[in-house]
N, C-alpha and C. Protein backbone atom coordinates (compact mmCIF):
# COMPACT_ATOMS: atom_id res chain seq x y z
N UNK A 1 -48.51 -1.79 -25.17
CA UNK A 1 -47.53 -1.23 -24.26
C UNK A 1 -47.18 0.21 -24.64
N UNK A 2 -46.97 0.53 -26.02
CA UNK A 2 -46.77 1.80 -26.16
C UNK A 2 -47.88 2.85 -26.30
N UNK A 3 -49.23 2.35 -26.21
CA UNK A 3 -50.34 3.31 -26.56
C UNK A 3 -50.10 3.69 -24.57
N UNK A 4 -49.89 2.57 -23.47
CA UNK A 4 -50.02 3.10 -22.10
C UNK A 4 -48.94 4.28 -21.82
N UNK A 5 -47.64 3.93 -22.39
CA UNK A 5 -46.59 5.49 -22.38
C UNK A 5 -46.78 6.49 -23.13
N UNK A 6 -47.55 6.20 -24.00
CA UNK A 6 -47.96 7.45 -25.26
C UNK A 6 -48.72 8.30 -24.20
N UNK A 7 -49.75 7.31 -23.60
CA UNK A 7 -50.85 7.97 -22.44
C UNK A 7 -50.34 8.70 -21.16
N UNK A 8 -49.58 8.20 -20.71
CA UNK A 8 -49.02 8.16 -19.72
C UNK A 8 -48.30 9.94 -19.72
N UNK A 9 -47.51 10.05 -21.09
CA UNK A 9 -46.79 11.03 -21.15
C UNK A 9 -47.65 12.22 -21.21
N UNK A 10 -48.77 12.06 -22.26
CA UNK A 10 -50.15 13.24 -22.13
C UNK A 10 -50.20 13.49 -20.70
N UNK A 11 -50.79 12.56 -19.86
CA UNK A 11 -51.26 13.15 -18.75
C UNK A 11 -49.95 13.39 -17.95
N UNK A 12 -48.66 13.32 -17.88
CA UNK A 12 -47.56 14.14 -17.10
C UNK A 12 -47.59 15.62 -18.09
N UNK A 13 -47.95 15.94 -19.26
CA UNK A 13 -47.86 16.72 -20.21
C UNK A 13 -49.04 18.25 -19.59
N UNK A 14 -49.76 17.54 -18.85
CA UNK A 14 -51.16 18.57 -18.90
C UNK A 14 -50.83 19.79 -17.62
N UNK A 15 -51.45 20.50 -17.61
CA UNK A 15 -50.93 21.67 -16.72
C UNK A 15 -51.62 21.19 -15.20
N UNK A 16 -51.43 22.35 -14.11
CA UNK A 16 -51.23 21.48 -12.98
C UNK A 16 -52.92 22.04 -12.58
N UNK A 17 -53.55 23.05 -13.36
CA UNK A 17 -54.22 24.10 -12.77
C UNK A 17 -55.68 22.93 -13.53
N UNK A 18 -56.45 22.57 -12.73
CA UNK A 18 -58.32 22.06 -13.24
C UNK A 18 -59.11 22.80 -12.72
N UNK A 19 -60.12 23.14 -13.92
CA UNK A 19 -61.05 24.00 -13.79
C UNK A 19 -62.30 22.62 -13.19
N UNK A 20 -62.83 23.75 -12.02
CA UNK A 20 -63.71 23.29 -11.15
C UNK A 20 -65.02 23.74 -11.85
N UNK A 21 -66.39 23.11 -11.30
CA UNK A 21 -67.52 23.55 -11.92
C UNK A 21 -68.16 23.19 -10.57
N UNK A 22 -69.07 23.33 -9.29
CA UNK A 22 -69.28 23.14 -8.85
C UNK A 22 -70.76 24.39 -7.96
N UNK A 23 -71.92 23.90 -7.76
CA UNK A 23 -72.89 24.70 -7.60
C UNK A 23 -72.37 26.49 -6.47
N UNK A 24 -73.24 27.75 -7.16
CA UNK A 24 -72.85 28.23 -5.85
C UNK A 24 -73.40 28.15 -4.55
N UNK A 25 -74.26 27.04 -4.67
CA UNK A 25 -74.78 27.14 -3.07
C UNK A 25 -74.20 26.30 -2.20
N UNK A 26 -73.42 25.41 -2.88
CA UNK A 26 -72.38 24.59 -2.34
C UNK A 26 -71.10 25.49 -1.54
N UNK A 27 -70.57 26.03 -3.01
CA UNK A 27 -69.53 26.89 -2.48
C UNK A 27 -69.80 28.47 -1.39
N UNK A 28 -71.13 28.60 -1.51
CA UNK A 28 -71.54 29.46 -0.64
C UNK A 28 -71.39 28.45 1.22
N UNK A 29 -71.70 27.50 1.19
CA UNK A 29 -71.70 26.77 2.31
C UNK A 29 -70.09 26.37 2.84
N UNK A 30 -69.36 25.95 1.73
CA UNK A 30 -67.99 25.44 2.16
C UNK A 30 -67.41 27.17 2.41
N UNK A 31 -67.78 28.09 2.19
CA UNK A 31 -66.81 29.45 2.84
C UNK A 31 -67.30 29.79 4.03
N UNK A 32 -68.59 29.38 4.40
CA UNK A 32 -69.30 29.70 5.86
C UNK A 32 -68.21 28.75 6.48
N UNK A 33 -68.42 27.51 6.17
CA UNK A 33 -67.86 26.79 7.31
C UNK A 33 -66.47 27.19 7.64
N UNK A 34 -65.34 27.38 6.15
CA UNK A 34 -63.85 27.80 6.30
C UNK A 34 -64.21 29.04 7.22
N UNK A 35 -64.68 30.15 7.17
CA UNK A 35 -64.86 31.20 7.59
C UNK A 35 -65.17 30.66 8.83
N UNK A 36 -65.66 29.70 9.78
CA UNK A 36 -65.91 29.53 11.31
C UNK A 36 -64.84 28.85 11.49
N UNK A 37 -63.73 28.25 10.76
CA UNK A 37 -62.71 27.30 10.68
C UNK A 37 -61.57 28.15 10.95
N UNK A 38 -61.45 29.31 10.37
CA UNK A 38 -60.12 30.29 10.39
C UNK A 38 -60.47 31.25 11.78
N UNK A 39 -62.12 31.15 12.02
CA UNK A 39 -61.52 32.37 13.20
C UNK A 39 -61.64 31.52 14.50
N UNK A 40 -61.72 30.26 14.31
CA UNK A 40 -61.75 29.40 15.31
C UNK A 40 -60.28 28.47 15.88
N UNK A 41 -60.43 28.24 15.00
CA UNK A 41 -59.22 26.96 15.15
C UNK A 41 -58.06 26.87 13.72
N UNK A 42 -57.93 27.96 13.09
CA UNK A 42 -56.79 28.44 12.23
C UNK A 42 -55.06 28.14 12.30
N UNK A 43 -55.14 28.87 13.71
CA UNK A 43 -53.80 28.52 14.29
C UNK A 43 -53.76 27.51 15.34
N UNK A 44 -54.51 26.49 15.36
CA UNK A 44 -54.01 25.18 16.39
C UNK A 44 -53.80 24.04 15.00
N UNK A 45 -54.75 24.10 13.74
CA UNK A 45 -55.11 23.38 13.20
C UNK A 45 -54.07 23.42 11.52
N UNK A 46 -53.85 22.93 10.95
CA UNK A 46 -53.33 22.98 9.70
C UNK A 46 -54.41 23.17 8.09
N UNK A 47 -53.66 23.77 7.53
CA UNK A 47 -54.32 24.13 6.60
C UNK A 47 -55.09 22.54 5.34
N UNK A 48 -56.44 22.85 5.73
CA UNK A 48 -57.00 21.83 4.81
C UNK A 48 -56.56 21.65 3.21
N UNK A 49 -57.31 20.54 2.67
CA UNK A 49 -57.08 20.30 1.33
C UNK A 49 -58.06 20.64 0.49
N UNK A 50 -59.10 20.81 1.13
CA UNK A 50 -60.83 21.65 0.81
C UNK A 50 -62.08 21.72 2.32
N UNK A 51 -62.75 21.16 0.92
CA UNK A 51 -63.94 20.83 2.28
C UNK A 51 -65.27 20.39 1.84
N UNK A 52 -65.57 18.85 2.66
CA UNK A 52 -66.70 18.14 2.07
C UNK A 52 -68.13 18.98 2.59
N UNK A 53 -68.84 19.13 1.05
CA UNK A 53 -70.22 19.32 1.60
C UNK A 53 -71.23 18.32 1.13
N UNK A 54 -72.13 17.80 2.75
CA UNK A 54 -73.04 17.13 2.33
C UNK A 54 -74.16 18.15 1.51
N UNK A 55 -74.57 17.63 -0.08
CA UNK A 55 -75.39 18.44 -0.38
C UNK A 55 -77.43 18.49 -0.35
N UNK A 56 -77.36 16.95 0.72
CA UNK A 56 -78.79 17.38 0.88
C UNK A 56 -78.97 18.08 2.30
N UNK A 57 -77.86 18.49 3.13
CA UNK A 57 -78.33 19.32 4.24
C UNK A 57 -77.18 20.51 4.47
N UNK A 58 -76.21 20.45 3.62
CA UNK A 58 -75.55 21.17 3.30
C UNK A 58 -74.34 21.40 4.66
N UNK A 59 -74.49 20.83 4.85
CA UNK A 59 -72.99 20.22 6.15
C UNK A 59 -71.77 19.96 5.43
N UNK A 60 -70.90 20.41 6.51
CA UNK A 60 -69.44 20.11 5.62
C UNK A 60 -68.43 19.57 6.54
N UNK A 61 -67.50 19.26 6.17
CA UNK A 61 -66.53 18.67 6.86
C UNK A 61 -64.92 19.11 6.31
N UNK A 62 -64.00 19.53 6.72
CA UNK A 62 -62.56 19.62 6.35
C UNK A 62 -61.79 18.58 6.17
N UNK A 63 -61.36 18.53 5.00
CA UNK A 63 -60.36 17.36 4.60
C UNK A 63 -59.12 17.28 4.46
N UNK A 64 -58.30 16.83 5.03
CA UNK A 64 -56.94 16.73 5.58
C UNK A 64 -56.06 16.41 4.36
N UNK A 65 -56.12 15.33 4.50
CA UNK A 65 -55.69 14.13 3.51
C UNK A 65 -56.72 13.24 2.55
N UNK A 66 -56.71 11.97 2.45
CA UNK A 66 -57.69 11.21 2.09
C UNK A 66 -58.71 12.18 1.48
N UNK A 67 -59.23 11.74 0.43
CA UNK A 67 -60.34 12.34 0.03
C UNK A 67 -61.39 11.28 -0.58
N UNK A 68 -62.32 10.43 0.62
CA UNK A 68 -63.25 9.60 0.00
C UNK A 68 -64.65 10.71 0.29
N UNK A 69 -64.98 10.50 -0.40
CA UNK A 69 -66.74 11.32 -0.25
C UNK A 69 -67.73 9.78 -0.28
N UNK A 70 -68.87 10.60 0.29
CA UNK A 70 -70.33 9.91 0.08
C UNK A 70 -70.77 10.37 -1.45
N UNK A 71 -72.19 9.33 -1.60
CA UNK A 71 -72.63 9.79 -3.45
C UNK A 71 -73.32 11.16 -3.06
N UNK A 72 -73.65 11.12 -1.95
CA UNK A 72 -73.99 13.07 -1.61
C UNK A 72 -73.52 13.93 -1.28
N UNK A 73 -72.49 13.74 -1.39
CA UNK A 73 -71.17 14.68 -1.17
C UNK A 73 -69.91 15.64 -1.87
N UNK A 74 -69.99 16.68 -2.05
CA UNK A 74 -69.06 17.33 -3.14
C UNK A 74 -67.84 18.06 -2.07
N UNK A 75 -67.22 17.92 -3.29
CA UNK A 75 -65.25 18.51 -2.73
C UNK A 75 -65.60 19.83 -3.22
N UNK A 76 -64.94 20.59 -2.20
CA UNK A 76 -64.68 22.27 -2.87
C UNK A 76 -63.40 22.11 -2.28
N UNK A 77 -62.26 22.08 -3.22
CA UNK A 77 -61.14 23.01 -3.10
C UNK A 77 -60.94 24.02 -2.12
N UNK A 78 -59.33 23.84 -1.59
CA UNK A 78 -59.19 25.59 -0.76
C UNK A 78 -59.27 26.29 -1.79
N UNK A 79 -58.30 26.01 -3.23
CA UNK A 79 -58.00 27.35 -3.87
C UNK A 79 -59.44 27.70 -4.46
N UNK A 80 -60.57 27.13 -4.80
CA UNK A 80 -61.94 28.02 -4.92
C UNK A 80 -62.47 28.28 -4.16
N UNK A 81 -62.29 28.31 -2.89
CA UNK A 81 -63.11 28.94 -1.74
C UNK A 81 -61.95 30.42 -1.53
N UNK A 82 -60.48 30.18 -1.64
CA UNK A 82 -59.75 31.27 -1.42
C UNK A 82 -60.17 32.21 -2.74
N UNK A 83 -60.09 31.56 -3.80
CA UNK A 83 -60.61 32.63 -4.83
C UNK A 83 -61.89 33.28 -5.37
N UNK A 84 -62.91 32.23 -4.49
CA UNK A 84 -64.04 33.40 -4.66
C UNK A 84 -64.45 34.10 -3.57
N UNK A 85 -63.23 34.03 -2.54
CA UNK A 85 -63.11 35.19 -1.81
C UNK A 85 -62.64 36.80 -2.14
N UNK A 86 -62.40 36.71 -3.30
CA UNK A 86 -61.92 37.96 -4.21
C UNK A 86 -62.91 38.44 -5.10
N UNK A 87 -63.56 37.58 -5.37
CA UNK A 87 -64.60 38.34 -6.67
C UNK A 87 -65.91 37.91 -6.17
C-alpha cells in the first residue's frame, strides 16, 4: 500500500512538459494537414489536441478528445507541430 502512494506521489511530482521523439516525415505530414485545417475550417472548428498520422500512407486525422490510435498510427501533438513551426 505504501510503495502505490510513494508511486503515486513521483508521478504527481514530475513536470507537466514530455519530450516527444517522433519521425520528421511524420511531423512533416501532420503540419500539411494542420496547415489545410487552419486556412480551412479554423474558425468554425475548435482547436485540436494533435493529429493522427496513418504512417503507411501518411494520412491524418484531427483529434478532439479521445485519443485511441491504430498499431499504424502516431500522435503528433499541437504543441510540436506549433513549435516546429518556429525553427
Amino acid at each position: 500500500m505504501t510503495y502505490a502512494a510513494q508511486r503515486l506521489e513521483q508521478i504527481e511530482r514530475q513536470p507537466e512538459t514530455v519530450a516527444y521523439k517522433v519521425d520528421p516525415m511524420i511531423v512533416r505530414a501532420a503540419k500539411q494537414i494542420y496547415r489545410y485545417y487552419a486556412d480551412s475550417y479554423a474558425a468554425q472548428l475548435p482547436r485540436p489536441m494533435g493529429i493522427a498520422i496513418n504512417r503507411l500512407d501518411m494520412t491524418g486525422k484531427l483529434i478532439y478528445s479521445q485519443l485511441i490510435l491504430l498499431p499504424q498510427e502516431s500522435f503528433v501533438p499541437m504543441e510540436l507541430i506549433e513549435l516546429s513551426d518556429y525553427h
